[in-house]
Protein backbone atom coordinates (compact mmCIF):
# COMPACT_ATOMS: atom_id res chain seq x y z
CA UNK A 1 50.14 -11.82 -11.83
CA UNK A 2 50.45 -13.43 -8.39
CA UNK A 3 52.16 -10.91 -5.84
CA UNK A 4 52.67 -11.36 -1.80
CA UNK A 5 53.28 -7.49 -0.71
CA UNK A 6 54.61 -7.31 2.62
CA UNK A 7 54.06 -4.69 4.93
CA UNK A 8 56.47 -3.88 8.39
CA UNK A 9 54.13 -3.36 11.38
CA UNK A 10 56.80 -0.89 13.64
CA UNK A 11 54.42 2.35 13.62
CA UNK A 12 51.89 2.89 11.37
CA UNK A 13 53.68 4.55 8.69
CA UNK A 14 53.98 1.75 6.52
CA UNK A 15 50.49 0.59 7.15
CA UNK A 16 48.77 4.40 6.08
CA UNK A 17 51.02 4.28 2.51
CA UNK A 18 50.49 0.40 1.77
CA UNK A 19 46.90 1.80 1.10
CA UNK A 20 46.80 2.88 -2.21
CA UNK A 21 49.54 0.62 -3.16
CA UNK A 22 47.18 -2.65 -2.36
CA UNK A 23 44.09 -0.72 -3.42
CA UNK A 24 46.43 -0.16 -7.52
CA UNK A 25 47.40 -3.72 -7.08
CA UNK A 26 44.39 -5.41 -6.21
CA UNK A 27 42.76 -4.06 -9.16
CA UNK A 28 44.66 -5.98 -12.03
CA UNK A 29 46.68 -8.42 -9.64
CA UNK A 30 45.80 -11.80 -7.75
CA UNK A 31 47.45 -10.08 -4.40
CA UNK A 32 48.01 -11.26 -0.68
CA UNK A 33 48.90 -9.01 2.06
CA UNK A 34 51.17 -10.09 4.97
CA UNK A 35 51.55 -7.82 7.94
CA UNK A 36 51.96 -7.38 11.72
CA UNK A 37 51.90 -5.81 14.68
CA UNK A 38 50.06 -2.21 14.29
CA UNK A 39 49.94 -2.83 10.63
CA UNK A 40 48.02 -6.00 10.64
CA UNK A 41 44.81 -4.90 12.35
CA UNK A 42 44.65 -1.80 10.08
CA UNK A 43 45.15 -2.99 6.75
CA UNK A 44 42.39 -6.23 7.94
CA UNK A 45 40.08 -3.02 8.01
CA UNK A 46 40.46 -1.93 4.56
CA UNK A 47 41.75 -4.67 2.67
CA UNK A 48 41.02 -8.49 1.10
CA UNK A 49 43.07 -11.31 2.11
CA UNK A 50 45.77 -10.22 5.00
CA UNK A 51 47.36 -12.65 6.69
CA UNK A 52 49.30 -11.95 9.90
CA UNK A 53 53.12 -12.48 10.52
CA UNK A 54 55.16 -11.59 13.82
CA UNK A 55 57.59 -9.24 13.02
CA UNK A 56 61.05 -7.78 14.05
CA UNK A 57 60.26 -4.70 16.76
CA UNK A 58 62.09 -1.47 18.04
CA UNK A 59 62.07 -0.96 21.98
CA UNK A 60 62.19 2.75 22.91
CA UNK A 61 63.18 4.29 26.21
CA UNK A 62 63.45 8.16 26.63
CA UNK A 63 62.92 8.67 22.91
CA UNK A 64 66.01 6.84 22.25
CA UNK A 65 65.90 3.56 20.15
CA UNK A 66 67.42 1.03 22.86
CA UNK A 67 69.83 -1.47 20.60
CA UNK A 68 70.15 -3.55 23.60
CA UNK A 69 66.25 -3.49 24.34
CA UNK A 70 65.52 -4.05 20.77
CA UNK A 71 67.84 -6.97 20.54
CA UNK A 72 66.51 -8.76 24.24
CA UNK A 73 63.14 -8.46 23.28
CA UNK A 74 63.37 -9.98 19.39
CA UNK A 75 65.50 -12.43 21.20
CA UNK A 76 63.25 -13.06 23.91
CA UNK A 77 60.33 -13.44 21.05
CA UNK A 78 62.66 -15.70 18.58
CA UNK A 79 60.28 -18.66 18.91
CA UNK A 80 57.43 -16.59 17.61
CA UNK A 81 59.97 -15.35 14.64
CA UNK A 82 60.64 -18.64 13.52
CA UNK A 83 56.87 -19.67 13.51
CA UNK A 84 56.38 -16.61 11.55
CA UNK A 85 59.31 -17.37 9.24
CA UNK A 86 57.60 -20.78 8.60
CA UNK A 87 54.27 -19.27 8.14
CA UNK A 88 55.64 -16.51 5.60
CA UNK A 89 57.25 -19.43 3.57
CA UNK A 90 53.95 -21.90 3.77
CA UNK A 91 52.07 -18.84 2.64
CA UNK A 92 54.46 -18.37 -0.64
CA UNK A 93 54.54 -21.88 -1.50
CA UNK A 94 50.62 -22.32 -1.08
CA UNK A 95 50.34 -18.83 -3.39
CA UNK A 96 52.93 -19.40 -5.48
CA UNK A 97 53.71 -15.38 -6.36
CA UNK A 98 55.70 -14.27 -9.44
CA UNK A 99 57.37 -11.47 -7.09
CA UNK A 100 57.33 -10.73 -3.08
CA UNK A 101 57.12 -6.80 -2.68
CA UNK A 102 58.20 -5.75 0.80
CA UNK A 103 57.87 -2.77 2.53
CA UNK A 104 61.00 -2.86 4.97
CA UNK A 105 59.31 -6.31 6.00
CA UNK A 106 62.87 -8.80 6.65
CA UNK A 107 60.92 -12.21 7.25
CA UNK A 108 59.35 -12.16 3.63
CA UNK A 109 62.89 -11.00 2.36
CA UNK A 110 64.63 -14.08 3.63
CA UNK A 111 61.63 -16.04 2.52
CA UNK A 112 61.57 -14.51 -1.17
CA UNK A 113 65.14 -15.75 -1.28
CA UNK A 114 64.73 -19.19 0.21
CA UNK A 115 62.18 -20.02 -2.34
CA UNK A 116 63.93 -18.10 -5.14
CA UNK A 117 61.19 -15.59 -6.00
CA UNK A 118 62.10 -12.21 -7.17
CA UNK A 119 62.08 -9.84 -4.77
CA UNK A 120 61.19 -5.59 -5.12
CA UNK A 121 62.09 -3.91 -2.11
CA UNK A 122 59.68 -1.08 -2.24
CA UNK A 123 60.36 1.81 0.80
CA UNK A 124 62.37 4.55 1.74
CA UNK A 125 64.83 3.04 3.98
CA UNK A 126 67.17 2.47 1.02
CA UNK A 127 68.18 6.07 0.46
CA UNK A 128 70.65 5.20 3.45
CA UNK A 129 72.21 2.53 1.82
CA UNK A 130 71.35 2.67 -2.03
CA UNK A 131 72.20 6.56 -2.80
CA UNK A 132 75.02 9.22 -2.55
CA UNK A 133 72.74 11.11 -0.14
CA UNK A 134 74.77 13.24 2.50
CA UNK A 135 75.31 11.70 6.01
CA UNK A 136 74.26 14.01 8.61
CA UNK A 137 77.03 15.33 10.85
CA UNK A 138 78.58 13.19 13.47
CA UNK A 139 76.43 10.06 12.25
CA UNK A 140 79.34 7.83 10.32
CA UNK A 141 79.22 5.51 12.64
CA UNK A 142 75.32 4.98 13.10
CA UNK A 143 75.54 5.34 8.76
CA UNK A 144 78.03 2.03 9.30
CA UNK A 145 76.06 -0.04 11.37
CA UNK A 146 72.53 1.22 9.83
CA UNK A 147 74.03 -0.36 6.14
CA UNK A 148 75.09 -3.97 7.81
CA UNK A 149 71.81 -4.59 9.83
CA UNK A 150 70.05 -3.42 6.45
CA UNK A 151 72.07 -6.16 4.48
CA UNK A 152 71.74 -8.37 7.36
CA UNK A 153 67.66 -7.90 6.54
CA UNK A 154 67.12 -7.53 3.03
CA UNK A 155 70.45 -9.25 1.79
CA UNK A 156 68.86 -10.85 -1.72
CA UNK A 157 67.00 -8.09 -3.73
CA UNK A 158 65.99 -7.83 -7.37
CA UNK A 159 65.03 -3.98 -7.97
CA UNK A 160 64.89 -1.16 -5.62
CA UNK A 161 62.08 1.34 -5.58
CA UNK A 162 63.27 3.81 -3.21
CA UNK A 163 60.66 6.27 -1.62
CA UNK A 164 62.19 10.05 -1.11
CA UNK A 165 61.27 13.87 -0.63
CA UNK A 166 64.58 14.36 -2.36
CA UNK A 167 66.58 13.56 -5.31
CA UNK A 168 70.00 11.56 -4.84
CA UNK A 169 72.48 9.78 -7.15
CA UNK A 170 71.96 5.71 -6.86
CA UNK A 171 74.39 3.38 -6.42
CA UNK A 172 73.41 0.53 -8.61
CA UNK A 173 71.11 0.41 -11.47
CA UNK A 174 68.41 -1.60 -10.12
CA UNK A 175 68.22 1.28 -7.66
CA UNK A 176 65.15 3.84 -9.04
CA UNK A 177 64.62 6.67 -6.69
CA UNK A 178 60.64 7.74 -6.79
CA UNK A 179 58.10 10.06 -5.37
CA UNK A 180 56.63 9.59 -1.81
CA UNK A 181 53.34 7.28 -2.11
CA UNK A 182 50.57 9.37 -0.59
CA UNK A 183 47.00 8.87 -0.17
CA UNK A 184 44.53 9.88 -2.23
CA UNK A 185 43.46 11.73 0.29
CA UNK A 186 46.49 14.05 0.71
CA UNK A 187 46.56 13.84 -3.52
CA UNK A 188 43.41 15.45 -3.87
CA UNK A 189 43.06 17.63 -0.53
CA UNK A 190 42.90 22.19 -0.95
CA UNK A 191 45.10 23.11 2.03
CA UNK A 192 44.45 26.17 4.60
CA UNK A 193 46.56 27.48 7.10
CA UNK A 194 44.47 27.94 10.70
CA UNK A 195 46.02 28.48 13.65
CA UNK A 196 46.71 25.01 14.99
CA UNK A 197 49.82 22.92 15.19
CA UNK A 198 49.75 19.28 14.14
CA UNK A 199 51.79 17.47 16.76
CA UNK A 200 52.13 13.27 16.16
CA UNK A 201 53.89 11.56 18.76
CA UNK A 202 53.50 8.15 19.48
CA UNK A 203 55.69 8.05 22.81
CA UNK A 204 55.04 9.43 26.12
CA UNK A 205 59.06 9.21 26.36
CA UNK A 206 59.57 12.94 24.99
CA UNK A 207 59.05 14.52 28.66
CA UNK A 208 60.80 17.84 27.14
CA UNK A 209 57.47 18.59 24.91
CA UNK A 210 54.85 17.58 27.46
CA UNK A 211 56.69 20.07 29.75
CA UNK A 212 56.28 22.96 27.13
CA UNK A 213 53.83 22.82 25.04
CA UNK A 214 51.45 24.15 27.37
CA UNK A 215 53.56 27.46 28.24
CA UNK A 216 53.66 27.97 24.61
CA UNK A 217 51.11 30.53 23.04
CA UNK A 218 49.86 28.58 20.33
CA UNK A 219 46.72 26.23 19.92
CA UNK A 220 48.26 22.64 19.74
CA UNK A 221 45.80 19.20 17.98
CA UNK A 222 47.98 16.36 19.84
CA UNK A 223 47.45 12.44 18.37
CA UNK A 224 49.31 9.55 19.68
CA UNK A 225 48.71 10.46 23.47
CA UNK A 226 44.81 9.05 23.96
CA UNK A 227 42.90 11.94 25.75
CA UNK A 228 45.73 12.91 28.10
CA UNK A 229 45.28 16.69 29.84
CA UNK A 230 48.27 18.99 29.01
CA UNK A 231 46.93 22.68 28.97
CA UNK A 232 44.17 25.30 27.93
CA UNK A 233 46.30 25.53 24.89
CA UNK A 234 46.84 21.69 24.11
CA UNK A 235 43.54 19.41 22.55
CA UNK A 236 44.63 15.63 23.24
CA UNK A 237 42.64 13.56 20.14
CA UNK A 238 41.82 9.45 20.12
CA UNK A 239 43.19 8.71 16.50
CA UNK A 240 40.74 9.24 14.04
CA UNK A 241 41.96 8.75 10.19
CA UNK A 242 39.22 11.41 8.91
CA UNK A 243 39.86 13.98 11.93
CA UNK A 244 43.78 13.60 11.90
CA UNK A 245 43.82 14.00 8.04
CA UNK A 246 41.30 17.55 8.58
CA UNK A 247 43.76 18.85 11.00
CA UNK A 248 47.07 18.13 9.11
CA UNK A 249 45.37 19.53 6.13
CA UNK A 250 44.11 22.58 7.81
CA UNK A 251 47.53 23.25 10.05
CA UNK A 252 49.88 26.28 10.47
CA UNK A 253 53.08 23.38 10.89
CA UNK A 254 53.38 19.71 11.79
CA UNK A 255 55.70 18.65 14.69
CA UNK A 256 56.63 15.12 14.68
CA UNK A 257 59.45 12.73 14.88
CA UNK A 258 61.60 11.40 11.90
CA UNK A 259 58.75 9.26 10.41
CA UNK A 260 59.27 9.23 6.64
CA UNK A 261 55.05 9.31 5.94
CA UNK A 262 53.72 12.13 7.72
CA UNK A 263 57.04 14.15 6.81
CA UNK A 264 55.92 13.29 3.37
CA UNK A 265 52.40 14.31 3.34
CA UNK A 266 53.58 17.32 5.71
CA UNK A 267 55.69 18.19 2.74
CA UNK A 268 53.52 17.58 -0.25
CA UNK A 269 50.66 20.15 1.59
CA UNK A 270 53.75 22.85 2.26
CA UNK A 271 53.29 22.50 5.83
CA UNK A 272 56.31 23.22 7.69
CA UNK A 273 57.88 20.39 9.60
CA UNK A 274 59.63 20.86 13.01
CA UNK A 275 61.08 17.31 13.73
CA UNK A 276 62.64 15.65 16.76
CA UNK A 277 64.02 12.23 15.39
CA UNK A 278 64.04 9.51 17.79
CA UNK A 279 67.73 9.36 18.98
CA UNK A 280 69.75 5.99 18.17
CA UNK A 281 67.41 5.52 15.04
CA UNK A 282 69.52 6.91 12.26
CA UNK A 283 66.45 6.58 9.42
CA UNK A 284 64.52 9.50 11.65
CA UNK A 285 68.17 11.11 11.94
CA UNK A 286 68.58 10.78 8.45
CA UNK A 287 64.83 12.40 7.21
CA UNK A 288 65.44 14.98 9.96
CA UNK A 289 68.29 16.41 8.86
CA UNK A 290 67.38 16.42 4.95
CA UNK A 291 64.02 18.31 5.94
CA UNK A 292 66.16 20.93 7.49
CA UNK A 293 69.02 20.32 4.08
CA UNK A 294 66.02 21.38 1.74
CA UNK A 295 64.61 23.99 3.51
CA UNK A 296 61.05 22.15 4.71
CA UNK A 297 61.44 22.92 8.55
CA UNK A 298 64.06 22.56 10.99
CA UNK A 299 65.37 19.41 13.20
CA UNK A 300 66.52 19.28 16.71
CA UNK A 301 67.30 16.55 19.17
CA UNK A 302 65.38 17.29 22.17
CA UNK A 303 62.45 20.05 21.87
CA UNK A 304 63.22 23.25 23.74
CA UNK A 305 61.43 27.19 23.55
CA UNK A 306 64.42 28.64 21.88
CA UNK A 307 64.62 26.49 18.65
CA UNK A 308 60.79 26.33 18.74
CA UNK A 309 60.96 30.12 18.71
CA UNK A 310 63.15 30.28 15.85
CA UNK A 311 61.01 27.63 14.07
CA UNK A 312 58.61 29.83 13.78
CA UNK A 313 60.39 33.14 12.57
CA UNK A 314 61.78 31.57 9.73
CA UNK A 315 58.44 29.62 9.09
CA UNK A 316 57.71 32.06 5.82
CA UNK A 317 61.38 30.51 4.85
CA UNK A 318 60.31 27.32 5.02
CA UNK A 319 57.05 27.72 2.93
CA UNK A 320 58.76 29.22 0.55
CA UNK A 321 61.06 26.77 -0.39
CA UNK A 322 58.23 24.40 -0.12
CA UNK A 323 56.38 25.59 -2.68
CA UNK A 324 59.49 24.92 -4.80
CA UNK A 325 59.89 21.46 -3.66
CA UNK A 326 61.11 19.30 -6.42
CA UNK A 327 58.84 16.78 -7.83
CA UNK A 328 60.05 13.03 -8.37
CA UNK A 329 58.82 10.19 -10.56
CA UNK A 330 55.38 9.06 -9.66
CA UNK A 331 55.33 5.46 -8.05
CA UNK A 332 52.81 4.20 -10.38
CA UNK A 333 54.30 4.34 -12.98
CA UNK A 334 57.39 3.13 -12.32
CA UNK A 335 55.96 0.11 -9.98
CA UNK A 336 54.21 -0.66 -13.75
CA UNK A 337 57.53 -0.80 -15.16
CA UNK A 338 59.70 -2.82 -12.70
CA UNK A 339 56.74 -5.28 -12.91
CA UNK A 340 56.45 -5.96 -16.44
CA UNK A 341 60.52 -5.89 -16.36
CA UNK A 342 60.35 -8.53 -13.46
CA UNK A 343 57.92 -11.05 -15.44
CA UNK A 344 59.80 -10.21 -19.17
CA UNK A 345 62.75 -11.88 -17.11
């Protein structure tokens, strides 16, 4: 079967679990890869036949998602979007694909529909819109607005496979909730719990934790600030796949932001997760407060010493439950299925 798979390039979440998706695919499928931005340069790296697409991008200020920002710059780009549009469509019609997969990637939705190919929407996004999960507190309105920009996006979908940590009623029955799609990696690594804290944080914005960290008593691995000097206590790392994936597997607890991947693989090694979702972005809202809903870790909105403090009294808590952690359907198996359902059709 002939399948486009398109990958979002905001972060490199997406990228790191399009992995072993492309590398199942590409074994029984004719497959092409579009991506962009961060994504595009790492999947090139690893996989056959990516082609690059510009794609929609989140502006950040303070660790805050800026709606206004966000909107000026995608304006300010909207030549290069419409190129890209173009490109995405002359790609599909010199291809010809039975199905367009998309991972949160908009330009290939619009384009799936435009040429009337079946489209799976295959990411996690769609537990906000596609389930009965609960809302977290005081975030109606960003639950609202989150659900029309998502229709705005990816208005014209055929199935839904929908990513989670947790299990929630669908809304629709082309809506199949699944397991989190991890690298083999992470499948096949034997955890151990050193001293260290994993800390992933891609912006410099969160002045709170820089301030901190380094009057803290434990040993903190840092990735996503270069080499920058914080403290005796605080080792700044270049990102390295192999050394990032050693110290994530060998951690006490992972701090990060709402990012559905590393939560995920944070979860599935029964680390404990202390998360500080980027404000204004409800998905990291949303996976922030259903870590702290299951018992994983806790969730705050700006990183101070008390909740850090009681982070780690109740970390025992927090393992516990994660050793019960439910398990969902595996993602092969059901990407298998919705396939062969797609070209039965």
């Amino acid at each position: 079967m002939k399948i486009i798979y398109a990958v979002c390039g905001e972060g490199m979440g997406h990228a790191v679990r399009a992995l072993p998706i492309i590398d199942f695919l590409q074994q029984t499928h004719k497959l092409t890869v579009l991506a962009g931005d961060k994504a595009f340069p790492f999947l090139k790296k690893h996989c056959k036949n990516v082609q690059q697409i510009k794609g929609l991008r989140i502006v950040y200020k303070n660790n805050k998602a800026s709606s206004i920002g966000s909107v000026i710059h995608n304006l300010f780009h909207l030549p290069e979007h419409v190129a890209s549009v173009c490109r995405v469509i002359a790609v599909m019609k010199k291809t010809s694909p039975q199905i367009v997969i998309s991972d949160f990637e908009h330009l290939s939705s619009w384009a799936a529909w435009f040429l009337k190919i079946p489209l799976v929407s295959f990411t996690n996004q769609f537990m906000l819109t596609k389930t009965k999960s609960q809302i977290p507190p005081g975030k109606k309105i960003s639950s609202l607005k989150t659900k029309l920009v998502m229709k705005l996006l990816s208005p014209f979908v055929t199935e839904y496979l929908v990513t989670s940590f947790f299990t929630a009623p669908v809304l629709a029955k082309n809506v199949h909730v699944i397991g989190p799609v991890l690298r083999q990696e992470i499948m096949s690594a034997r955890p151990t719990t050193r001293k260290h804290i994993l800390v992933y944080q891609t912006s410099d914005s969160n002045t709170k934790l820089w301030e901190l960290l380094p009057l803290l008593s434990q040993k903190f691995v840092i990735y996503g600030q270069g080499e920058r000097t914080l403290g005796k206590n605080c080792v700044c790392k270049p990102f390295s796949d192999a050394e990032f994936l050693h110290d994530l597997i060998n951690c006490k607890a992972v701090i990060t932001n709402g990012g559905f991947s590393l939560i995920s693989e944070a979860i599935f090694l029964k680390k404990p997760v202390f998360s500080i979702p980027v404000q204004g972005q409800f998905e990291q809202e949303f996976n922030a407060f259903h870590v702290q809903r299951c018992g994983f870790g806790m969730c705050v909105e700006e990183f101070n010493e008390k909740s850090w403090w009681d982070f780690m009294t109740e970390i025992k808590w927090f393992e516990k439950h994660l050793k019960n952690a439910e398990q969902l359907p595996h993602w092969k198996k059901s990407l298998t299925t919705l396939l062969k359902k797609i070209q039965i059709a």
